[in-house]
C-alpha atoms as a PDB file:
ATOM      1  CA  UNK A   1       2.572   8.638   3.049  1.00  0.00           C
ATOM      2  CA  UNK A   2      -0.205   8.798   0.417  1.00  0.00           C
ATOM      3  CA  UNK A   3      -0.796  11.695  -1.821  1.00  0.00           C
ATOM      4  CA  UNK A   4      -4.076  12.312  -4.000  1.00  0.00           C
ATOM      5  CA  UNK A   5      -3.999  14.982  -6.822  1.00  0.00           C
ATOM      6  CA  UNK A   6      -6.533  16.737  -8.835  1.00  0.00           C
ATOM      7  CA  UNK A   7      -6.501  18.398 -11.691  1.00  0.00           C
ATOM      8  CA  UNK A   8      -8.555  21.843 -12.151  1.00  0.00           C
ATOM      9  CA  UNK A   9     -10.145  21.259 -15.616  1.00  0.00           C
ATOM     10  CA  UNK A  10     -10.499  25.388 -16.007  1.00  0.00           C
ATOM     11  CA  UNK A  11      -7.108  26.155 -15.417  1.00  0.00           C
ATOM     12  CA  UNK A  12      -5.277  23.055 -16.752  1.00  0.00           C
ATOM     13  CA  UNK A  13      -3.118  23.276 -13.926  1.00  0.00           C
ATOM     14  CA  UNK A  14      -2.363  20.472 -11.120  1.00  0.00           C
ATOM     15  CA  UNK A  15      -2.428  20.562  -7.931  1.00  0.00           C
ATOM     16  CA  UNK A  16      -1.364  18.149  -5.281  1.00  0.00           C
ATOM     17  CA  UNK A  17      -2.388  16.889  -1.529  1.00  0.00           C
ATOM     18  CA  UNK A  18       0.744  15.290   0.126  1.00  0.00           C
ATOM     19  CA  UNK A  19      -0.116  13.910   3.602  1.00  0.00           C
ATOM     20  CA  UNK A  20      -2.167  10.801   5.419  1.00  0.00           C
ATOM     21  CA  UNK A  21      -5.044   9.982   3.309  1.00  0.00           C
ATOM     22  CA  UNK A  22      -7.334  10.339   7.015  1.00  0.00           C
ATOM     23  CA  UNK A  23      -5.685  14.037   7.127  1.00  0.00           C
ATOM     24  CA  UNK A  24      -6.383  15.224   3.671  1.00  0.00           C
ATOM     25  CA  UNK A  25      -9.175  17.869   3.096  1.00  0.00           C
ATOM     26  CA  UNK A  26     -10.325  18.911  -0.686  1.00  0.00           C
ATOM     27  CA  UNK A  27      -9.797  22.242  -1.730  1.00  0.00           C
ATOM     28  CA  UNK A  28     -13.451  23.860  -1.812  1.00  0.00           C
ATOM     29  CA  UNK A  29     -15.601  22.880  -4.657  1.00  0.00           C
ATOM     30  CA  UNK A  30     -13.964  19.780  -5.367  1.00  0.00           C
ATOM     31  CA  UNK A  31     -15.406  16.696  -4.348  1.00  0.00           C
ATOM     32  CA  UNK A  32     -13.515  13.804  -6.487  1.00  0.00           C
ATOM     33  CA  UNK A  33     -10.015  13.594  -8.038  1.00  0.00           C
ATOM     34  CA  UNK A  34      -8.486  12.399 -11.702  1.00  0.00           C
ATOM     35  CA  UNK A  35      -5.710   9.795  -9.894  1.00  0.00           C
ATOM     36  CA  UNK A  36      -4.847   8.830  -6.885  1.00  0.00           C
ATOM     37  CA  UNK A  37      -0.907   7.928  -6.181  1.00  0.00           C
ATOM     38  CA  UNK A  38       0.018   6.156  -3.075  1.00  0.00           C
ATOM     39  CA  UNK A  39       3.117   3.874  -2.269  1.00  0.00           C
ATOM     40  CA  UNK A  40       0.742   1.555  -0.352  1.00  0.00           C
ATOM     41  CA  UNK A  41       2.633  -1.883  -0.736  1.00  0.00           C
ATOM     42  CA  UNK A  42       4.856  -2.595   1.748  1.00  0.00           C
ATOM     43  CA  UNK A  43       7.282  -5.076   0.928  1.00  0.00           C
ATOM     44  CA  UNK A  44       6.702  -8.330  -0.142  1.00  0.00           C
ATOM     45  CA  UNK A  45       3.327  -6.650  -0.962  1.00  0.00           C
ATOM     46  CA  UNK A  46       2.329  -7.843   2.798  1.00  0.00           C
ATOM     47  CA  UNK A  47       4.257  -6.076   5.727  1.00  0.00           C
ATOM     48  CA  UNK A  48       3.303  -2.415   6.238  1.00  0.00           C
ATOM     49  CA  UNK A  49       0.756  -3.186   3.805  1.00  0.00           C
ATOM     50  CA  UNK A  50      -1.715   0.143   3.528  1.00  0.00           C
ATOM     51  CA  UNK A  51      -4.339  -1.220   0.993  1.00  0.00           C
ATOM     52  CA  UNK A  52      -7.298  -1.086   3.433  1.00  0.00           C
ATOM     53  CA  UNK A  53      -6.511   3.091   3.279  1.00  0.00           C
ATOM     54  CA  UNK A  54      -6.087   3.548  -0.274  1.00  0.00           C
ATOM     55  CA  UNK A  55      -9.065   1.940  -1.210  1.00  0.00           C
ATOM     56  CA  UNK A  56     -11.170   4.239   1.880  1.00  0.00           C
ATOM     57  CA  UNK A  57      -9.319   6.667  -0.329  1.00  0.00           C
ATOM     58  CA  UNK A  58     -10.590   5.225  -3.877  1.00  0.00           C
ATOM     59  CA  UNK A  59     -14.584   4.596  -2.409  1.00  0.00           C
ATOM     60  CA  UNK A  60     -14.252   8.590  -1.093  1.00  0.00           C
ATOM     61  CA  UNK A  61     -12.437  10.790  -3.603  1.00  0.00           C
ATOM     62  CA  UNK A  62     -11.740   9.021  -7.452  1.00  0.00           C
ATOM     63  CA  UNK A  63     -13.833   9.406 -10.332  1.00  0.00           C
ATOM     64  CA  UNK A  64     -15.419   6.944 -11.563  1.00  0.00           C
ATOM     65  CA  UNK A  65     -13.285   7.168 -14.854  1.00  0.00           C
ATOM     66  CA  UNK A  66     -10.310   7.647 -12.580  1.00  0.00           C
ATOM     67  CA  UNK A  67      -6.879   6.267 -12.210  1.00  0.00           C
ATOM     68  CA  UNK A  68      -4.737   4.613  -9.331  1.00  0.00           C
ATOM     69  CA  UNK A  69      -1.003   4.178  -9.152  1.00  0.00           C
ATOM     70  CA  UNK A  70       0.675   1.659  -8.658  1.00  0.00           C
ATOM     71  CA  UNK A  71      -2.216  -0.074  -9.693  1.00  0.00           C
ATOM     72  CA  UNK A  72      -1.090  -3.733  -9.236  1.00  0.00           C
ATOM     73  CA  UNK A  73       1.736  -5.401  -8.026  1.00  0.00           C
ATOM     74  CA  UNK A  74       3.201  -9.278  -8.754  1.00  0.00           C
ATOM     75  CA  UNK A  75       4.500 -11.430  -5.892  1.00  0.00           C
ATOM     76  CA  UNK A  76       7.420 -14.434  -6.964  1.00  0.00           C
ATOM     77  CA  UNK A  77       7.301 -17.096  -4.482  1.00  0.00           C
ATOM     78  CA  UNK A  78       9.200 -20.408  -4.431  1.00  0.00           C
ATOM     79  CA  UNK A  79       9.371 -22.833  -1.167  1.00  0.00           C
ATOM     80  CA  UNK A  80      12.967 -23.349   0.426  1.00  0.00           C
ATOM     81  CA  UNK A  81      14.414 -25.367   3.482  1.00  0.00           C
ATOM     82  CA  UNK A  82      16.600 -23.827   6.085  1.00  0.00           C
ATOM     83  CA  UNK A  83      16.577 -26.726   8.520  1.00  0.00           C
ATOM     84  CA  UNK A  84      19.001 -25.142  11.271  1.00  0.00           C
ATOM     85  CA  UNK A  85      16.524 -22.248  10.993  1.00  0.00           C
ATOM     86  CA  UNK A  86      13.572 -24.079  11.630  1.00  0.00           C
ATOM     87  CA  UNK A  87      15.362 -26.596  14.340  1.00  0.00           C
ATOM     88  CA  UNK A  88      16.261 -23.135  16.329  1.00  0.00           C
ATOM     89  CA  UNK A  89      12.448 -21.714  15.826  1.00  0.00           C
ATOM     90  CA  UNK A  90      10.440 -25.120  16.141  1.00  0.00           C
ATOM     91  CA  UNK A  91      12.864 -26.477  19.373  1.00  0.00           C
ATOM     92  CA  UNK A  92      14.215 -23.528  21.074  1.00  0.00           C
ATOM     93  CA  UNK A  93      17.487 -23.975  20.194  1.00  0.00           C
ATOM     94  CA  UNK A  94      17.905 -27.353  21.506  1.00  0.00           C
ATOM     95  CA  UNK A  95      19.474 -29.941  19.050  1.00  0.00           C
ATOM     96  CA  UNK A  96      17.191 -32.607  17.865  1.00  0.00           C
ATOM     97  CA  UNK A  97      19.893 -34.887  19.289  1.00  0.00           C
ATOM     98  CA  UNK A  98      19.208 -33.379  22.349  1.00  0.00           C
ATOM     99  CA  UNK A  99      15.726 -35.066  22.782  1.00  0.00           C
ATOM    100  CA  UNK A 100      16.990 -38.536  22.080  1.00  0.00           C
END
């Protein structure tokens, strides 16, 4: 669930919006925010993946000298073979010796 937070420059204080980033209303008088945090990767950086939403969030509300976190993220891949895996996926389970 995102959160944005802004920071009242007279008081010096903080204050934070926790809900969906659709949901969230400014307090009055406030139009754009300092930072913007928001656990938008899912994992892998793919499934459940919320980036389209944080940036709405990022076009609407940040400053332009403003910050985002996290504000990148690095993906490791390396290509493996599971072969019973992809005989049960690619033949439905059937043995390859089956369609000899």
């Amino acid at each position: 669930m995102p959160a944005s937070c802004d920071r009242q420059q007279s008081s010096g204080c903080h204050q934070c919006r926790k809900g969906k980033i659709e949901e969230i209303e400014l307090p009055p008088g406030i139009e754009k925010v300092d930072i913007i945090i928001s656990e938008w990767m899912g994992y892998c950086l793919f499934y459940e993946s919320m980036l389209d939403t944080v940036l709405h969030a990022r076009d609407k509300w940040l400053k332009p000298d403003g910050m985002m976190f996290p504000d990148r993220g690095t993906l490791y891949i390396t290509a493996i073979e599971d072969r019973q895996y992809k005989t049960r996926k690619l033949i439905g389970g059937m043995m390859c010796t089956d369609l000899i």
